[in-house]
Every structure is written in C-alpha cells, then in structure tokens.
PDB file of N, CA and C in Angstrom:
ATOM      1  N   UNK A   1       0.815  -1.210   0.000  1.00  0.00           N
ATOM      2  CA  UNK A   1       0.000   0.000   0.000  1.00  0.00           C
ATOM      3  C   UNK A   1       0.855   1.270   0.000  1.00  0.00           C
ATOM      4  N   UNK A   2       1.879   1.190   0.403  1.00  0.00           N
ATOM      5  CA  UNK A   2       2.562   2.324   0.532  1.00  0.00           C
ATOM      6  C   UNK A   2       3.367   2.708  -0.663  1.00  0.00           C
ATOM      7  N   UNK A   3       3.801   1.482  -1.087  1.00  0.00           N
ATOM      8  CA  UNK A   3       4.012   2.000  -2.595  1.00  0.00           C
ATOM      9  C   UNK A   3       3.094   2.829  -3.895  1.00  0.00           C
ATOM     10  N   UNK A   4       1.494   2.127  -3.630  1.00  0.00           N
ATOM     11  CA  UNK A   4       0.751   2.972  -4.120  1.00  0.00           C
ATOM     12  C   UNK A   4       0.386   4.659  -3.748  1.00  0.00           C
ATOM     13  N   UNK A   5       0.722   4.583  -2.506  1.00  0.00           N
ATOM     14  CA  UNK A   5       0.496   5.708  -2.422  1.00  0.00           C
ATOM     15  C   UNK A   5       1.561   6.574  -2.367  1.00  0.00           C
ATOM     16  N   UNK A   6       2.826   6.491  -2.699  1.00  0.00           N
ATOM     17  CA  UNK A   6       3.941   6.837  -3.202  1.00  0.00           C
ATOM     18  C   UNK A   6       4.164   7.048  -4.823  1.00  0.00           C
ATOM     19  N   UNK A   7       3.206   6.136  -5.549  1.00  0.00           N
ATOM     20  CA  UNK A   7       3.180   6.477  -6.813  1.00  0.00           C
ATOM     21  C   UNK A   7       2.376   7.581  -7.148  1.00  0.00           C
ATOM     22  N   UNK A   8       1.243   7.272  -6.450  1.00  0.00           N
ATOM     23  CA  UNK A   8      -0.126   8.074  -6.425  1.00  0.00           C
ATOM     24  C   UNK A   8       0.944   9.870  -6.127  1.00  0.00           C
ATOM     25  N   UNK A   9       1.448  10.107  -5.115  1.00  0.00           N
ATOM     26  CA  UNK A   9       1.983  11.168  -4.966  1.00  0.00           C
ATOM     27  C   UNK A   9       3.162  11.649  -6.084  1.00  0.00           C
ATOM     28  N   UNK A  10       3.781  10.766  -6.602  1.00  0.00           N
ATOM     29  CA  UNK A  10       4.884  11.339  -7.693  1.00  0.00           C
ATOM     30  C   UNK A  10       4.120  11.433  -8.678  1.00  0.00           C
ATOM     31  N   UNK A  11       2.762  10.117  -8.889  1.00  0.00           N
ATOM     32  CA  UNK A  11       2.331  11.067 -10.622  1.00  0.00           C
ATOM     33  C   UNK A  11       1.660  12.622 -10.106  1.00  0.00           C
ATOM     34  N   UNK A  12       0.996  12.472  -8.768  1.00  0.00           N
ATOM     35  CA  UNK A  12       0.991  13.905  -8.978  1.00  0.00           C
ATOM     36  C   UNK A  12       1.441  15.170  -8.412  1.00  0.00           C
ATOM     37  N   UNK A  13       2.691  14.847  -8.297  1.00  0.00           N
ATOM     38  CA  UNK A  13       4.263  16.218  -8.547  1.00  0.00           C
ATOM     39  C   UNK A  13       4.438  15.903 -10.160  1.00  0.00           C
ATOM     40  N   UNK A  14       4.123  15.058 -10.960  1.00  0.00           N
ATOM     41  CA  UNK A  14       4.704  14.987 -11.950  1.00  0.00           C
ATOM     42  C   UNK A  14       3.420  16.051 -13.033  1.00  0.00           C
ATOM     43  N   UNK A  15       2.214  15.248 -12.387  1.00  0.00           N
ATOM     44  CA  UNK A  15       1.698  16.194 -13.321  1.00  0.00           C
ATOM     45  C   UNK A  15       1.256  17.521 -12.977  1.00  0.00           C
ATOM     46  N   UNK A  16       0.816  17.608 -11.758  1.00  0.00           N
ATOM     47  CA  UNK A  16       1.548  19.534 -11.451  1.00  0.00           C
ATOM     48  C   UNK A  16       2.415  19.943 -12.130  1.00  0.00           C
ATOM     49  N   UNK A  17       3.755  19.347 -12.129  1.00  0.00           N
ATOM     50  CA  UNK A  17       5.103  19.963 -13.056  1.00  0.00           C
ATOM     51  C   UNK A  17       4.733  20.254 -14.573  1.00  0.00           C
ATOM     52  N   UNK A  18       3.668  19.135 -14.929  1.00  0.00           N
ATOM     53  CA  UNK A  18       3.193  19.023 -16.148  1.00  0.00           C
ATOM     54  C   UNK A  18       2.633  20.578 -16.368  1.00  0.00           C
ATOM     55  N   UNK A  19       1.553  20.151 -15.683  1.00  0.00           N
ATOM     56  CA  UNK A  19       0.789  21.978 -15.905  1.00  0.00           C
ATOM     57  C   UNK A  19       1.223  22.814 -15.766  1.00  0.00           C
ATOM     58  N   UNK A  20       2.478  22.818 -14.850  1.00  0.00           N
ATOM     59  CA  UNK A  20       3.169  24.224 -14.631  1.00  0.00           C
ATOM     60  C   UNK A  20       3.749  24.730 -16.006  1.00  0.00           C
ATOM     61  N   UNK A  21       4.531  23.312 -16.783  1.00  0.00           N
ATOM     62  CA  UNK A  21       5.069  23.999 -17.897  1.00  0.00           C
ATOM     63  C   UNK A  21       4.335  24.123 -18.456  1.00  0.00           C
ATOM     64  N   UNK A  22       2.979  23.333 -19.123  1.00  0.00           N
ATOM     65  CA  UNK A  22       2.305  24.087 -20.135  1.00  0.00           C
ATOM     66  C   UNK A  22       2.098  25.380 -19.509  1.00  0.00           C
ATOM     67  N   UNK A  23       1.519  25.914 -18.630  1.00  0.00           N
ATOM     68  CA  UNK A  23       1.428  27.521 -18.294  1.00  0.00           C
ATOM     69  C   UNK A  23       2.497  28.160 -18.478  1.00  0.00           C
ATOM     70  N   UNK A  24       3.795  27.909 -18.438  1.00  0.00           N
ATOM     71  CA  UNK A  24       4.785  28.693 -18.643  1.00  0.00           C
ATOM     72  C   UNK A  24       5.218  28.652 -19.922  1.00  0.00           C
ATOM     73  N   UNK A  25       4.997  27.736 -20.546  1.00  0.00           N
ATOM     74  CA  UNK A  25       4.593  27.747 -22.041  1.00  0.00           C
ATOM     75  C   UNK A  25       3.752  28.350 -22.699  1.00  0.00           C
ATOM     76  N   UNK A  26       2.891  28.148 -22.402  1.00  0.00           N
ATOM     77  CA  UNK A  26       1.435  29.463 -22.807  1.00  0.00           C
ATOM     78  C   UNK A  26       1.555  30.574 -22.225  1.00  0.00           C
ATOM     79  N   UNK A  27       2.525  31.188 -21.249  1.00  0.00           N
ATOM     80  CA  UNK A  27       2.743  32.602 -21.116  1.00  0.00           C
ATOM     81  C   UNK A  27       3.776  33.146 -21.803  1.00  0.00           C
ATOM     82  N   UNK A  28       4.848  32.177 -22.237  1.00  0.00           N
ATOM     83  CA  UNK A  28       5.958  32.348 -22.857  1.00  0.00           C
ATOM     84  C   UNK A  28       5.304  33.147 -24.572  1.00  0.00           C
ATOM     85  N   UNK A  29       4.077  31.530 -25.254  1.00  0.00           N
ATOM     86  CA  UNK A  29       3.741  32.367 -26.205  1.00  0.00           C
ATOM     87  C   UNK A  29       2.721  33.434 -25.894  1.00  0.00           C
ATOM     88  N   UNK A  30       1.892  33.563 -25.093  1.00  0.00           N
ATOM     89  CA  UNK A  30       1.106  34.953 -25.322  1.00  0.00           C
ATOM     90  C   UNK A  30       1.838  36.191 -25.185  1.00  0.00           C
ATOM     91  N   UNK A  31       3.061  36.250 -24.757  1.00  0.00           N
ATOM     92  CA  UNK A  31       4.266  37.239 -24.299  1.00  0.00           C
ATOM     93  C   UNK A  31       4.863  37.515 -25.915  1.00  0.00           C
ATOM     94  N   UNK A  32       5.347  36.472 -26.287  1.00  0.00           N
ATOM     95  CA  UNK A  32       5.418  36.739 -27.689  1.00  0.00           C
ATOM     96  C   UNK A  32       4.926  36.849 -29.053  1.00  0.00           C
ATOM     97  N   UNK A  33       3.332  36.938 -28.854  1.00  0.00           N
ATOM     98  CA  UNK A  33       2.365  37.398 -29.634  1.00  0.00           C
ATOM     99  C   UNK A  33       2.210  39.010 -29.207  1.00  0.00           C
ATOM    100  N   UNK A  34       2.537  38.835 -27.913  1.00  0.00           N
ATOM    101  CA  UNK A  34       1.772  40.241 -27.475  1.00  0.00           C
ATOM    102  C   UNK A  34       2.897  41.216 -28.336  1.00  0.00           C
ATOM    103  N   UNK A  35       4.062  40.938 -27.577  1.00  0.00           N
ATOM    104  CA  UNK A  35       5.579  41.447 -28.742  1.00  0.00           C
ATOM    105  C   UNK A  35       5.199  41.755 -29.863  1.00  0.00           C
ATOM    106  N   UNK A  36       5.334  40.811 -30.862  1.00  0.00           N
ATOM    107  CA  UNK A  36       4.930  40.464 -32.169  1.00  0.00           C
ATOM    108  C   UNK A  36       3.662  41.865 -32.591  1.00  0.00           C
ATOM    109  N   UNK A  37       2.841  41.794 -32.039  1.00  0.00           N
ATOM    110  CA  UNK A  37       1.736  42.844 -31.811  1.00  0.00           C
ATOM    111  C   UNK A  37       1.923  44.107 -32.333  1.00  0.00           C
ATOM    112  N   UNK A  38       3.138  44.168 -30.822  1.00  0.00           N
ATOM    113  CA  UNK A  38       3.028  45.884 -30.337  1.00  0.00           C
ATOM    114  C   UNK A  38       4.139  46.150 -31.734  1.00  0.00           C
ATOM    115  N   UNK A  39       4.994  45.436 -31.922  1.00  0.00           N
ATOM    116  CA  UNK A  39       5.897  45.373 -33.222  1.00  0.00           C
ATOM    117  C   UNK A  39       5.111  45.931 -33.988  1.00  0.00           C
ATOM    118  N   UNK A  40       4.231  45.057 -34.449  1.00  0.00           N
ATOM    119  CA  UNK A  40       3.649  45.500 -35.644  1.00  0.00           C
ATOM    120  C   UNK A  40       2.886  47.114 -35.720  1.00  0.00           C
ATOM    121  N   UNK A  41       2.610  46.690 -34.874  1.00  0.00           N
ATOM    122  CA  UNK A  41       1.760  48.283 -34.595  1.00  0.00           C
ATOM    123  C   UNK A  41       2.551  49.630 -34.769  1.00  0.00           C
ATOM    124  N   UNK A  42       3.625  49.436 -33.747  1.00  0.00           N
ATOM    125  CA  UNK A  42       5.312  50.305 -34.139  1.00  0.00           C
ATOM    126  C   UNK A  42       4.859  50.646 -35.796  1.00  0.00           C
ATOM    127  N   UNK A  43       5.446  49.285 -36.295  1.00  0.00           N
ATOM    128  CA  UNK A  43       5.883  49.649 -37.806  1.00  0.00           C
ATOM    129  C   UNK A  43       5.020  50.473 -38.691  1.00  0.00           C
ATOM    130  N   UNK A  44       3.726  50.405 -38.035  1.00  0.00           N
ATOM    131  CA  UNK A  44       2.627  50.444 -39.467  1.00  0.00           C
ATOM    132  C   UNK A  44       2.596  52.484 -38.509  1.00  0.00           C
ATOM    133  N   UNK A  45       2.835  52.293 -37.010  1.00  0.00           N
ATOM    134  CA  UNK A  45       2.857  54.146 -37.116  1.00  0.00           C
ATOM    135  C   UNK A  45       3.973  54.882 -37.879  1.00  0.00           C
ATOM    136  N   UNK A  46       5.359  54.182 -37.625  1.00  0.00           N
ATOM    137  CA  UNK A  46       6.455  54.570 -38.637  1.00  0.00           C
ATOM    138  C   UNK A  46       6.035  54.677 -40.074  1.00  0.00           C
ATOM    139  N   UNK A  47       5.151  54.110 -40.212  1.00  0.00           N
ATOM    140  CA  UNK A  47       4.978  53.935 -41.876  1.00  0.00           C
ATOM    141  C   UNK A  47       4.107  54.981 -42.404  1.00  0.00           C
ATOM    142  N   UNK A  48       3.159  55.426 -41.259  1.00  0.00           N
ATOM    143  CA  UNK A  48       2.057  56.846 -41.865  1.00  0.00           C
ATOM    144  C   UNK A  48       3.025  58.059 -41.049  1.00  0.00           C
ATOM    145  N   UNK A  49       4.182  57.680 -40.582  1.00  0.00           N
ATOM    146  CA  UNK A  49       4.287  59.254 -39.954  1.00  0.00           C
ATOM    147  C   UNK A  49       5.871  59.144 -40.745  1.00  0.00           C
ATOM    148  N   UNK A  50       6.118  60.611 -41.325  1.00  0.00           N
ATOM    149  CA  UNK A  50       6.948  60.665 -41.838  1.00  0.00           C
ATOM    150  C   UNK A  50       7.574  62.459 -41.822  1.00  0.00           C
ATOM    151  N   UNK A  51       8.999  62.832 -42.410  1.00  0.00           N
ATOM    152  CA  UNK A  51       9.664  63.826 -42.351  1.00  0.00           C
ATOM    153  C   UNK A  51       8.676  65.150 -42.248  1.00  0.00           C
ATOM    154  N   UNK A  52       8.041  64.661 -43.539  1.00  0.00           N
ATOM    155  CA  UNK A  52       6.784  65.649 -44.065  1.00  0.00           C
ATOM    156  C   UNK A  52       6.182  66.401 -42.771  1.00  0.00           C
ATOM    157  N   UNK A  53       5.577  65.110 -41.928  1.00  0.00           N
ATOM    158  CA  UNK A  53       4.478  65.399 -41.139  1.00  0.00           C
ATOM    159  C   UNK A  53       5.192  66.426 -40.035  1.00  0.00           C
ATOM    160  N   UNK A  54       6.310  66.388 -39.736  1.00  0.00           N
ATOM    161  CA  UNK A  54       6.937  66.965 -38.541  1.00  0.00           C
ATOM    162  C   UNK A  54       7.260  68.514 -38.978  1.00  0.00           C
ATOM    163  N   UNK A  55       7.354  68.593 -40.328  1.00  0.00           N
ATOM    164  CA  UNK A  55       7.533  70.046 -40.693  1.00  0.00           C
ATOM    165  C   UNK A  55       5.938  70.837 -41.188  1.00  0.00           C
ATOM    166  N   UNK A  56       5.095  69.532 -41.237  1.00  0.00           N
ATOM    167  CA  UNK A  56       3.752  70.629 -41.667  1.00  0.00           C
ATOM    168  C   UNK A  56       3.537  71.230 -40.441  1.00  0.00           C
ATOM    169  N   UNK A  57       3.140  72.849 -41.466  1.00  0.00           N
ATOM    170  CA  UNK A  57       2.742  73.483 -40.494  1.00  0.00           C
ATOM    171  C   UNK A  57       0.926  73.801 -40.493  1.00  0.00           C
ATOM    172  N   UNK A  58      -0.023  73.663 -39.324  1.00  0.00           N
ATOM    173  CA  UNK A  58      -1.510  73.379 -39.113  1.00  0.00           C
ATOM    174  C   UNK A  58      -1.714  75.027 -39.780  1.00  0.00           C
ATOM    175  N   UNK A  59      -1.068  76.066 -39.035  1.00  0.00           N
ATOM    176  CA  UNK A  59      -1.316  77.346 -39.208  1.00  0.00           C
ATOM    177  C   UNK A  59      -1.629  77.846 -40.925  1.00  0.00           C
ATOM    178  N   UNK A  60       0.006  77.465 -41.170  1.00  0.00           N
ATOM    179  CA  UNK A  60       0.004  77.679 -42.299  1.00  0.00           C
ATOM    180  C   UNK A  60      -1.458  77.128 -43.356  1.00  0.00           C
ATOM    181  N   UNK A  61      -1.561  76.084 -42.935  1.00  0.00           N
ATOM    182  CA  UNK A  61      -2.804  75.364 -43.630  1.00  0.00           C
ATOM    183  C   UNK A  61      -4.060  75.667 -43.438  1.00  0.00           C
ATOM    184  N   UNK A  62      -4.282  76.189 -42.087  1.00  0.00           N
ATOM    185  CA  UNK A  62      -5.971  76.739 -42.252  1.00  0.00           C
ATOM    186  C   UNK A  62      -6.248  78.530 -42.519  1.00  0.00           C
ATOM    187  N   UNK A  63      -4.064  78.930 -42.511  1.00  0.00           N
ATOM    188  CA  UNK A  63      -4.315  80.248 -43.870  1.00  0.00           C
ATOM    189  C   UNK A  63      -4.668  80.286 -45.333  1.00  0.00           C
ATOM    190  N   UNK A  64      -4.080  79.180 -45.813  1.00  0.00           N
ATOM    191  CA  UNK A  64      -4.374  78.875 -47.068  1.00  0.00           C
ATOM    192  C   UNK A  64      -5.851  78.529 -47.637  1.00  0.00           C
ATOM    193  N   UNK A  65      -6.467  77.464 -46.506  1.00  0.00           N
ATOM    194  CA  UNK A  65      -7.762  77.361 -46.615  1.00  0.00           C
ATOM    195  C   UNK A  65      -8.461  78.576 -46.652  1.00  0.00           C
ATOM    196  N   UNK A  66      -8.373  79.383 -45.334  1.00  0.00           N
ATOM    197  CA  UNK A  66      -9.103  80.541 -45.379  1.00  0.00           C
ATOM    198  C   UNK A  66      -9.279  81.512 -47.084  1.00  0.00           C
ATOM    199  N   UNK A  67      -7.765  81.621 -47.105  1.00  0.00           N
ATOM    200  CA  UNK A  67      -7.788  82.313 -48.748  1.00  0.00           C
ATOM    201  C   UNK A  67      -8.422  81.807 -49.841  1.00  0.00           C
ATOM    202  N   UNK A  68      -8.613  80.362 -49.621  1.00  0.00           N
ATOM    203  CA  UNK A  68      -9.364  79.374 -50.698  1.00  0.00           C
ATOM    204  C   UNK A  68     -10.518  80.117 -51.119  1.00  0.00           C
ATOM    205  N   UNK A  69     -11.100  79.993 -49.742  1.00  0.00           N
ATOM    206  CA  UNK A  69     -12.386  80.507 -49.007  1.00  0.00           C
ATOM    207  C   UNK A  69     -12.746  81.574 -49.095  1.00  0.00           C
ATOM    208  N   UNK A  70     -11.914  82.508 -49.443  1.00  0.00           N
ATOM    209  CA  UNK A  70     -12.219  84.031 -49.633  1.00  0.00           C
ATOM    210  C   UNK A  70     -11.988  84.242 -51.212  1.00  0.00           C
ATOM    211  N   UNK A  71     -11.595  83.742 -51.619  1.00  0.00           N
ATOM    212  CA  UNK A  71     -11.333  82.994 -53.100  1.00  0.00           C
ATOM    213  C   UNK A  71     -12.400  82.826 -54.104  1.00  0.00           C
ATOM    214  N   UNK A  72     -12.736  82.278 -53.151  1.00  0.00           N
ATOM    215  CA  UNK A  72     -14.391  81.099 -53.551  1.00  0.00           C
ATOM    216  C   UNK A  72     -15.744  81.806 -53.632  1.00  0.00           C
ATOM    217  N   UNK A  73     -15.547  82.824 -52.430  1.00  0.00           N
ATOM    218  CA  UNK A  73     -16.542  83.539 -51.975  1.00  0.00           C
ATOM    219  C   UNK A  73     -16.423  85.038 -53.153  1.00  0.00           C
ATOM    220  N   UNK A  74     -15.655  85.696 -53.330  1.00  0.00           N
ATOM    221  CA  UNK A  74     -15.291  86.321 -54.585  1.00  0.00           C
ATOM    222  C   UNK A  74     -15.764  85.880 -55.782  1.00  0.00           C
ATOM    223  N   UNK A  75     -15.182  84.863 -55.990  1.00  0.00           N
ATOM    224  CA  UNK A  75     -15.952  84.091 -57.164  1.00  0.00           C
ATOM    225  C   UNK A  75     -17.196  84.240 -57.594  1.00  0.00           C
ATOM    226  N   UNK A  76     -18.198  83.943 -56.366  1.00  0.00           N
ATOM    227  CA  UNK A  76     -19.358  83.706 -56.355  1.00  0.00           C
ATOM    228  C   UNK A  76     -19.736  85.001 -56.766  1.00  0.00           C
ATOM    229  N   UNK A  77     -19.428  85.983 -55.748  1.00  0.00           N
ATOM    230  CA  UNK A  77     -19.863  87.433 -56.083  1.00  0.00           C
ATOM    231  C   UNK A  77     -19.898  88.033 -57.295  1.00  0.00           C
ATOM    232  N   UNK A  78     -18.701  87.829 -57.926  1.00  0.00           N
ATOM    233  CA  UNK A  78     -18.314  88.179 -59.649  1.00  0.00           C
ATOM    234  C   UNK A  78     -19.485  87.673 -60.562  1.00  0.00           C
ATOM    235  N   UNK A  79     -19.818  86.076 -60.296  1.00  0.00           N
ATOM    236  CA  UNK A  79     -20.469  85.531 -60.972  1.00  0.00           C
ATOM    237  C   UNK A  79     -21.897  86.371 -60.919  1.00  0.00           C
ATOM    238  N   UNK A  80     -22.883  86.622 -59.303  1.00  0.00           N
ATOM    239  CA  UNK A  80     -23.909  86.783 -59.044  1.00  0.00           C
ATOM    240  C   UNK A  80     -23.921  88.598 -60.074  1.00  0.00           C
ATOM    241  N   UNK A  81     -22.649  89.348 -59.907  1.00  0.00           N
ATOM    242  CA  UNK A  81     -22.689  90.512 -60.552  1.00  0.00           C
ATOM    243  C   UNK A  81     -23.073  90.421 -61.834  1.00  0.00           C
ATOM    244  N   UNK A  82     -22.246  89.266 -62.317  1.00  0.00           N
ATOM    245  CA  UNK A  82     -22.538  89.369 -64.129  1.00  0.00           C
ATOM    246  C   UNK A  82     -24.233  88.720 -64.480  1.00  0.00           C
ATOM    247  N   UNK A  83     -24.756  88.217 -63.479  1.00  0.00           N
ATOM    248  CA  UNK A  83     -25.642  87.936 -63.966  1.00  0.00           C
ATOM    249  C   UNK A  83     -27.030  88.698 -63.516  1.00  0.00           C
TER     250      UNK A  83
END
C-alpha cells in the first residue's frame, strides 16, 4: 500500500510539473504574440508618420484654406454681378 500511495503522490508532482510547464509555455507564447503585436503596430505608425508630417505646419494650412475661401466667396460674387 505504501508503494501505491507513493506512486499516487509522484504522478501527482509529476503532473503539477506538467501543468506548470504548459502555463509557462502558454505565457511564454502569449508574451510573444503580445511582442509580435506591439511590433507590428510600431511599424505600421512609422509607416504613416513621416519627415513631411513633422515640418507641416496646421497654421500655415488653415491660412491657405481661409484664402481658398475668400477665393471662392469672390468668385461667387463676380459671378452673381454678371448675372
């Protein structure tokens, strides 16, 4: 009897040990999916942000619009005159 229950106790340290590694296995890969991930994610912001973007200037751009706009609005006026 005591042998059985000596076996009974090593299969289970053995298979505790078992589960432990699959869990440390399955944290190992969700750790390196998660990696893999944030990687990717990195790359694809490197990829829409570029030299360009750091020198546009917002100001400059909603002057230009504005002039579009005053542009546009002229336009209209000229047109409504001639007719």
């Amino acid at each position: 009897m005591k042998i059985l229950c000596d076996l009974k106790l090593l299969s289970d340290i053995w298979y505790k040990r078992y589960l432990l590694s699959q869990t440390n296995e399955t944290d190992r890969r969700v750790s390196e999916i998660i990696d893999q991930e944030q990687e990717k994610e990195d790359q694809n912001q490197n990829k829409f942000h570029s030299a360009i973007d750091e020198d546009f200037d917002l100001d400059a751009y909603k002057e230009l619009f504005e002039i579009k706009e005053l542009q546009s609005n002229i336009s209209v006026q000229h047109k409504q005159d001639y007719l």
